[in-house]
C-alpha atoms as a PDB file:
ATOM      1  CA  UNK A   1      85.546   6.246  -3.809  1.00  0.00           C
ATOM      2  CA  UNK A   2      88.785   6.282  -2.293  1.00  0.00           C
ATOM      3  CA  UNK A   3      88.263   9.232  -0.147  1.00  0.00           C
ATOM      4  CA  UNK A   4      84.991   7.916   0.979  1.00  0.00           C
ATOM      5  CA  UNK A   5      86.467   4.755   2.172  1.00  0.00           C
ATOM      6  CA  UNK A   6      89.542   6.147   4.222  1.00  0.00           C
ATOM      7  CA  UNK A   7      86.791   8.737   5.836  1.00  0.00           C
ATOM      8  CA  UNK A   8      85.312   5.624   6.660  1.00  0.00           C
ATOM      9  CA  UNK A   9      88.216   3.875   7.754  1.00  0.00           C
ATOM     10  CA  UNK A  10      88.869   6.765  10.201  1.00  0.00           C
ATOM     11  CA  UNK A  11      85.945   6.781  11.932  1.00  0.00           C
ATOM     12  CA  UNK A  12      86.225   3.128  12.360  1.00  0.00           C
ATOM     13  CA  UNK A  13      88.957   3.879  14.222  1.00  0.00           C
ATOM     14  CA  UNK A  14      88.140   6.743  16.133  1.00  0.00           C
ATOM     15  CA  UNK A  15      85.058   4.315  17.538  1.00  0.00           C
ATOM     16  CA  UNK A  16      86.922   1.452  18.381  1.00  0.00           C
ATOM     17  CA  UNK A  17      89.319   3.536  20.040  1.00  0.00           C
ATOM     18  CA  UNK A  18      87.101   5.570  21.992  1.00  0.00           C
ATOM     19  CA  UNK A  19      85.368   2.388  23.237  1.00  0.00           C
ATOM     20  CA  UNK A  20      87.893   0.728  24.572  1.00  0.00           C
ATOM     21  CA  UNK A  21      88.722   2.374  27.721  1.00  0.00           C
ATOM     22  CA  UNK A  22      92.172   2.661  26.955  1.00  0.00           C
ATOM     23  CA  UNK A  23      92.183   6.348  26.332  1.00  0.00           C
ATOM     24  CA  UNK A  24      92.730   8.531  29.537  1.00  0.00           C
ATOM     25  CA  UNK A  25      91.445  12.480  29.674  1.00  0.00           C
ATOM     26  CA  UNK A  26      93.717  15.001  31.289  1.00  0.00           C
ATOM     27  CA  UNK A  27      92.940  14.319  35.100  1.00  0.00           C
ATOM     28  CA  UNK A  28      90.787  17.142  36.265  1.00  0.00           C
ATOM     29  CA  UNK A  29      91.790  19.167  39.413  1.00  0.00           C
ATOM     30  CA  UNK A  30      89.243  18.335  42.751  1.00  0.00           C
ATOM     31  CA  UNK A  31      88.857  15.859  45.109  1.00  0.00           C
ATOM     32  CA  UNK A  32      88.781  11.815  44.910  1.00  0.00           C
ATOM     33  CA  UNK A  33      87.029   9.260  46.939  1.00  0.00           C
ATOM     34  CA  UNK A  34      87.565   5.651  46.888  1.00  0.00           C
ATOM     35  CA  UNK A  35      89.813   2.489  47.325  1.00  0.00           C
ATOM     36  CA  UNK A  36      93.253   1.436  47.148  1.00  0.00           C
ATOM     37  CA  UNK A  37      94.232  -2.495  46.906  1.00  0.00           C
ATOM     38  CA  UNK A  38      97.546  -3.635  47.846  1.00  0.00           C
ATOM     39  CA  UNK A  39      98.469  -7.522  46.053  1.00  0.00           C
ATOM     40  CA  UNK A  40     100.837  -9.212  47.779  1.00  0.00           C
ATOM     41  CA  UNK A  41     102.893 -12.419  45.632  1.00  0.00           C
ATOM     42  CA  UNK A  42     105.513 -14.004  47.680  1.00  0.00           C
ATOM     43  CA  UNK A  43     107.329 -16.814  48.902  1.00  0.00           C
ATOM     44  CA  UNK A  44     106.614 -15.787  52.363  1.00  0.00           C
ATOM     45  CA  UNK A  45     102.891 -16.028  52.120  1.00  0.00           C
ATOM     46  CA  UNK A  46     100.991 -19.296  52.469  1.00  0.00           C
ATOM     47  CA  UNK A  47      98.845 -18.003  49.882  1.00  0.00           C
ATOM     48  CA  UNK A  48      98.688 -14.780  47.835  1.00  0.00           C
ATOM     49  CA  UNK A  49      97.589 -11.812  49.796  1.00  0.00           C
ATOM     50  CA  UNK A  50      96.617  -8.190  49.378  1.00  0.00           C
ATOM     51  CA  UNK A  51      95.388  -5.413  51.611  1.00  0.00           C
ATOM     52  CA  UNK A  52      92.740  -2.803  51.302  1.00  0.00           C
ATOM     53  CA  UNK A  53      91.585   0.239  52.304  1.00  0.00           C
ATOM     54  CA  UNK A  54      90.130   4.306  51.371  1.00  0.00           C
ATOM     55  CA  UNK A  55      91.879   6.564  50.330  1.00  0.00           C
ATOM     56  CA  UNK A  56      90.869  10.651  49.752  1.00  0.00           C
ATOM     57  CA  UNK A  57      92.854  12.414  47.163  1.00  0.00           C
ATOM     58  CA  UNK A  58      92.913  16.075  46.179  1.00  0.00           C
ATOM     59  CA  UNK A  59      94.395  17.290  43.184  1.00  0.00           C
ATOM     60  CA  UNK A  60      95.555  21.030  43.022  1.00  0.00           C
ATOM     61  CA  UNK A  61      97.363  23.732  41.290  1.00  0.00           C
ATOM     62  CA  UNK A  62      99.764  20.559  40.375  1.00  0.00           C
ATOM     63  CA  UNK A  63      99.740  19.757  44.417  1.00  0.00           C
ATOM     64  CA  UNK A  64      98.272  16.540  46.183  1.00  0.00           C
ATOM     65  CA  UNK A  65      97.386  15.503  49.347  1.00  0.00           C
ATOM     66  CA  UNK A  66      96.534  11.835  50.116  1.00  0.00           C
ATOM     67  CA  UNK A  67      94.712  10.368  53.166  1.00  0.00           C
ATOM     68  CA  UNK A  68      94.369   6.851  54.363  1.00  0.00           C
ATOM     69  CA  UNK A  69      92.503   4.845  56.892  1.00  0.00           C
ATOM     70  CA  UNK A  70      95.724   2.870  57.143  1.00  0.00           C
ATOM     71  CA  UNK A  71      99.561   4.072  57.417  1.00  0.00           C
ATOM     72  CA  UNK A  72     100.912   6.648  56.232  1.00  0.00           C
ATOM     73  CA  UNK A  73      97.740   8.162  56.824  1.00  0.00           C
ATOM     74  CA  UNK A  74      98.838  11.559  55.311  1.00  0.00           C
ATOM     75  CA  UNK A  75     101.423  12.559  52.657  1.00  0.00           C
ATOM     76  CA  UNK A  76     101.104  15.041  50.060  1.00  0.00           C
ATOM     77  CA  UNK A  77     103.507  16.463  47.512  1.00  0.00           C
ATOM     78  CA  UNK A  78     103.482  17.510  43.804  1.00  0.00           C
ATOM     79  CA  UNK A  79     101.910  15.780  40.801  1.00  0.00           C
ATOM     80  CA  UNK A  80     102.364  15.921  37.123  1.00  0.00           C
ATOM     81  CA  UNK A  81     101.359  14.041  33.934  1.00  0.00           C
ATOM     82  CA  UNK A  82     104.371  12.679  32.094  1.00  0.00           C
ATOM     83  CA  UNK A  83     104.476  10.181  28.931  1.00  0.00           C
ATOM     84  CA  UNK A  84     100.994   9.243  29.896  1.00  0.00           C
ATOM     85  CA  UNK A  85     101.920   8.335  33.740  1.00  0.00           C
ATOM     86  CA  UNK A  86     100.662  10.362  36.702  1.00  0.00           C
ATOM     87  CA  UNK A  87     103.969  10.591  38.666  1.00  0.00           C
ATOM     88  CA  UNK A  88     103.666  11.787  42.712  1.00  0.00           C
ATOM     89  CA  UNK A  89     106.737  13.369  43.981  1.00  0.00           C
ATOM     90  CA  UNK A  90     106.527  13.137  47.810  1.00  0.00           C
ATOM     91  CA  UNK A  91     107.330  15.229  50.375  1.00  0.00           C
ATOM     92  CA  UNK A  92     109.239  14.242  53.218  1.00  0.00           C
ATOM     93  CA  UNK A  93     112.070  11.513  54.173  1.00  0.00           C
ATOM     94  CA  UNK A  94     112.253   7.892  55.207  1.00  0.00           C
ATOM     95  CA  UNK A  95     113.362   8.903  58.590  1.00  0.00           C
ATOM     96  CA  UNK A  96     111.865   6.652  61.471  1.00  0.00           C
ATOM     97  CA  UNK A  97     110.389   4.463  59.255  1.00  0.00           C
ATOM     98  CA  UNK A  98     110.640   0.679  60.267  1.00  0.00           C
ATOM     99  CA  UNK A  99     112.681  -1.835  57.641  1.00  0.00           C
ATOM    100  CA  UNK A 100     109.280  -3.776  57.799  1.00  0.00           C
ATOM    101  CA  UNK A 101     106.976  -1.087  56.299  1.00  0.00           C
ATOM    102  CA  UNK A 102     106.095  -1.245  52.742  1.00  0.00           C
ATOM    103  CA  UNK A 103     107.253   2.674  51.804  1.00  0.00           C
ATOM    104  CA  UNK A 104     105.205   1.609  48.561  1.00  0.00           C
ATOM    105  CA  UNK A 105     101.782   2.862  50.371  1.00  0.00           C
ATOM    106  CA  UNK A 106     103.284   6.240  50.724  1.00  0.00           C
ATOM    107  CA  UNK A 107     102.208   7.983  47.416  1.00  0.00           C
ATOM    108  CA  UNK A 108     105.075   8.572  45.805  1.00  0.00           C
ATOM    109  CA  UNK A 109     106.813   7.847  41.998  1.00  0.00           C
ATOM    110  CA  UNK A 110     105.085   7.033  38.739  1.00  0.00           C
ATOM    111  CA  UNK A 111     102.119   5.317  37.982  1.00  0.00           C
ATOM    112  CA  UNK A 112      99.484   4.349  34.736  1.00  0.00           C
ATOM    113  CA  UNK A 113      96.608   5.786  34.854  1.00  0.00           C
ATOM    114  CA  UNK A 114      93.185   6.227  33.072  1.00  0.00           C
ATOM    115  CA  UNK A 115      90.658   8.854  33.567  1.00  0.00           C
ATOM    116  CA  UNK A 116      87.250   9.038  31.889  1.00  0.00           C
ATOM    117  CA  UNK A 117      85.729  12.350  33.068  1.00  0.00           C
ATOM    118  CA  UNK A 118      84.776  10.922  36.455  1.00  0.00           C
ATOM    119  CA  UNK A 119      86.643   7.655  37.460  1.00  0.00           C
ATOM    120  CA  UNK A 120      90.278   7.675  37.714  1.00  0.00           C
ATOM    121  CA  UNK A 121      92.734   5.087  38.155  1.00  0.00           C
ATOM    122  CA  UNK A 122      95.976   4.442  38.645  1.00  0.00           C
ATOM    123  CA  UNK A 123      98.362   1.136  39.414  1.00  0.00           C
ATOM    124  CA  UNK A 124     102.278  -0.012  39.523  1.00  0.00           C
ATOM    125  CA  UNK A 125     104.259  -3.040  40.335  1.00  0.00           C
ATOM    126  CA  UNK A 126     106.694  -2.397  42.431  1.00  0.00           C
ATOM    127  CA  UNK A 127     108.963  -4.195  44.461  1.00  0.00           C
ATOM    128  CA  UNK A 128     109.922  -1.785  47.274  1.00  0.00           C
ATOM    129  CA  UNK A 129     110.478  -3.800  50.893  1.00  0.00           C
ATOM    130  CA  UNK A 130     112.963  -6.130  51.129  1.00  0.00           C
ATOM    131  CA  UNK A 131     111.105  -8.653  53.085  1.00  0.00           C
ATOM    132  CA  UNK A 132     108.947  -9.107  50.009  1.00  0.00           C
ATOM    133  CA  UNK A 133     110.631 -11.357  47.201  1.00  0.00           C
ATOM    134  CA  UNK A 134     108.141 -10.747  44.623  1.00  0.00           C
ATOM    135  CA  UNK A 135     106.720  -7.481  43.111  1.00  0.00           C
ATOM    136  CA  UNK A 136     103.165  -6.010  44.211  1.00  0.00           C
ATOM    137  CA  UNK A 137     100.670  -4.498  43.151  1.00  0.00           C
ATOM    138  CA  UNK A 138      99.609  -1.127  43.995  1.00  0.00           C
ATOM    139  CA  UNK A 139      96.035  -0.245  42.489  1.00  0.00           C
ATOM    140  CA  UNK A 140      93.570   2.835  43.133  1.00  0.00           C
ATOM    141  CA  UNK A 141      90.080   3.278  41.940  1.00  0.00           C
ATOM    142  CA  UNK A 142      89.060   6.978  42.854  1.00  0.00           C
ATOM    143  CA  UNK A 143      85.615   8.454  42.210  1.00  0.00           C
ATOM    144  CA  UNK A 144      85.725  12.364  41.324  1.00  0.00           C
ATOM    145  CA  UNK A 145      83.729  14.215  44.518  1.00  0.00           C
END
Protein backbone atom coordinates (compact mmCIF):
# COMPACT_ATOMS: atom_id res chain seq x y z
CA UNK A 1 0.00 0.00 0.00
CA UNK A 2 2.68 2.27 0.66
CA UNK A 3 4.45 1.85 -2.54
CA UNK A 4 1.28 2.20 -4.42
CA UNK A 5 0.54 5.49 -2.91
CA UNK A 6 4.03 7.27 -3.37
CA UNK A 7 3.81 5.85 -7.22
CA UNK A 8 0.81 7.73 -7.05
CA UNK A 9 2.04 10.64 -5.40
CA UNK A 10 4.70 10.91 -8.16
CA UNK A 11 2.72 11.03 -10.92
CA UNK A 12 0.66 13.61 -9.27
CA UNK A 13 3.46 15.51 -9.47
CA UNK A 14 4.92 14.86 -12.63
CA UNK A 15 1.22 16.15 -14.05
CA UNK A 16 0.92 19.15 -12.24
CA UNK A 17 4.28 19.99 -13.13
CA UNK A 18 4.16 19.34 -16.65
CA UNK A 19 0.98 21.46 -16.88
CA UNK A 20 2.01 24.35 -15.64
CA UNK A 21 4.10 25.92 -18.18
CA UNK A 22 6.80 26.50 -15.95
CA UNK A 23 9.08 23.87 -17.32
CA UNK A 24 11.31 25.06 -20.32
CA UNK A 25 12.88 22.33 -23.03
CA UNK A 26 16.42 22.84 -24.17
CA UNK A 27 15.90 25.66 -26.88
CA UNK A 28 16.23 24.00 -30.21
CA UNK A 29 18.69 25.42 -32.84
CA UNK A 30 16.67 27.33 -36.10
CA UNK A 31 15.11 30.33 -36.72
CA UNK A 32 12.45 32.56 -34.64
CA UNK A 33 9.76 34.86 -35.72
CA UNK A 34 7.85 37.17 -33.63
CA UNK A 35 7.60 40.21 -31.19
CA UNK A 36 9.51 42.00 -28.72
CA UNK A 37 7.71 44.53 -26.11
CA UNK A 38 9.62 47.12 -24.43
CA UNK A 39 7.60 48.50 -20.80
CA UNK A 40 8.55 51.62 -19.90
CA UNK A 41 7.78 52.77 -15.75
CA UNK A 42 9.02 56.16 -15.00
CA UNK A 43 8.77 59.38 -13.50
CA UNK A 44 9.34 60.96 -16.77
CA UNK A 45 6.33 59.53 -18.47
CA UNK A 46 2.85 61.01 -18.12
CA UNK A 47 1.71 57.59 -18.11
CA UNK A 48 3.37 54.16 -18.36
CA UNK A 49 4.69 53.38 -21.75
CA UNK A 50 6.21 50.57 -23.75
CA UNK A 51 7.35 50.04 -27.31
CA UNK A 52 6.96 47.28 -29.78
CA UNK A 53 8.16 45.75 -32.58
CA UNK A 54 9.53 42.12 -34.70
CA UNK A 55 12.16 40.70 -34.16
CA UNK A 56 13.93 37.48 -36.30
CA UNK A 57 16.22 35.34 -34.32
CA UNK A 58 18.47 32.49 -35.40
CA UNK A 59 19.97 30.19 -33.14
CA UNK A 60 23.22 28.29 -34.24
CA UNK A 61 26.08 26.13 -33.41
CA UNK A 62 25.76 28.27 -29.94
CA UNK A 63 25.76 31.61 -32.35
CA UNK A 64 22.83 34.23 -32.78
CA UNK A 65 21.91 36.76 -34.93
CA UNK A 66 19.03 39.17 -34.11
CA UNK A 67 17.11 41.52 -36.47
CA UNK A 68 14.77 44.33 -35.76
CA UNK A 69 12.40 46.62 -37.51
CA UNK A 70 13.62 49.19 -35.01
CA UNK A 71 17.33 50.11 -33.74
CA UNK A 72 19.85 48.24 -33.47
CA UNK A 73 18.48 46.57 -36.30
CA UNK A 74 21.28 43.89 -36.34
CA UNK A 75 23.53 42.38 -33.62
CA UNK A 76 24.53 38.94 -33.21
CA UNK A 77 26.93 37.19 -30.87
CA UNK A 78 27.08 33.92 -28.84
CA UNK A 79 24.39 32.22 -26.75
CA UNK A 80 24.34 29.69 -24.04
CA UNK A 81 21.96 28.16 -21.45
CA UNK A 82 23.13 28.79 -17.91
CA UNK A 83 21.20 28.07 -14.45
CA UNK A 84 18.08 28.00 -16.51
CA UNK A 85 18.71 31.62 -18.23
CA UNK A 86 19.45 32.05 -21.93
CA UNK A 87 22.36 34.56 -21.64
CA UNK A 88 23.43 36.61 -25.18
CA UNK A 89 26.93 37.73 -25.20
CA UNK A 90 27.13 40.51 -27.84
CA UNK A 91 29.42 41.39 -30.21
CA UNK A 92 30.61 44.72 -30.67
CA UNK A 93 31.14 48.08 -28.49
CA UNK A 94 29.11 51.04 -27.33
CA UNK A 95 31.04 53.26 -29.57
CA UNK A 96 28.85 56.08 -31.25
CA UNK A 97 26.04 55.25 -29.44
CA UNK A 98 23.95 58.32 -28.15
CA UNK A 99 23.54 58.71 -24.02
CA UNK A 100 19.75 58.69 -24.99
CA UNK A 101 19.52 55.16 -26.49
CA UNK A 102 18.28 52.40 -24.43
CA UNK A 103 21.53 49.84 -25.09
CA UNK A 104 18.87 47.39 -23.42
CA UNK A 105 17.31 46.65 -27.10
CA UNK A 106 20.66 45.46 -28.20
CA UNK A 107 20.52 41.67 -27.34
CA UNK A 108 22.85 41.25 -24.99
CA UNK A 109 23.20 39.63 -21.08
CA UNK A 110 20.94 37.14 -19.35
CA UNK A 111 17.50 36.51 -19.57
CA UNK A 112 14.45 33.78 -18.26
CA UNK A 113 13.21 31.93 -20.58
CA UNK A 114 10.66 29.12 -21.38
CA UNK A 115 10.48 26.96 -24.36
CA UNK A 116 7.79 24.37 -25.10
CA UNK A 117 8.91 22.67 -28.35
CA UNK A 118 7.72 25.57 -30.50
CA UNK A 119 7.19 28.93 -28.60
CA UNK A 120 9.99 30.46 -26.85
CA UNK A 121 10.26 33.24 -24.58
CA UNK A 122 12.37 35.19 -22.87
CA UNK A 123 12.17 38.60 -20.51
CA UNK A 124 14.42 40.83 -17.94
CA UNK A 125 14.10 43.95 -15.96
CA UNK A 126 16.63 45.97 -16.43
CA UNK A 127 17.48 49.34 -15.74
CA UNK A 128 20.11 50.27 -18.35
CA UNK A 129 19.73 54.25 -19.57
CA UNK A 130 20.16 56.73 -17.27
CA UNK A 131 17.40 58.92 -18.37
CA UNK A 132 15.06 56.20 -17.17
CA UNK A 133 14.53 56.17 -13.24
CA UNK A 134 12.69 53.04 -13.08
CA UNK A 135 13.50 49.49 -14.39
CA UNK A 136 11.89 48.06 -17.77
CA UNK A 137 10.82 45.47 -19.10
CA UNK A 138 12.28 43.67 -21.90
CA UNK A 139 9.93 40.73 -23.20
CA UNK A 140 10.11 38.43 -26.46
CA UNK A 141 7.59 36.01 -27.72
CA UNK A 142 9.30 34.08 -30.70
CA UNK A 143 7.54 31.45 -32.81
CA UNK A 144 10.01 28.54 -34.06
CA UNK A 145 10.09 28.96 -38.23
Amino acid sequence: MNKIFKIGLIGVFSLFFSCNGNISLPIEEGIYFGTFAVEHYDSYAPTDWSSKGTVTLELKNGRYTYNSDIPPKLCSGNYSIINDKIVFDREGGTEGVSPYFDICLRLDGEYDYTFNGKRLKFSAIRHCNGNYENDINYKYDLKKQ
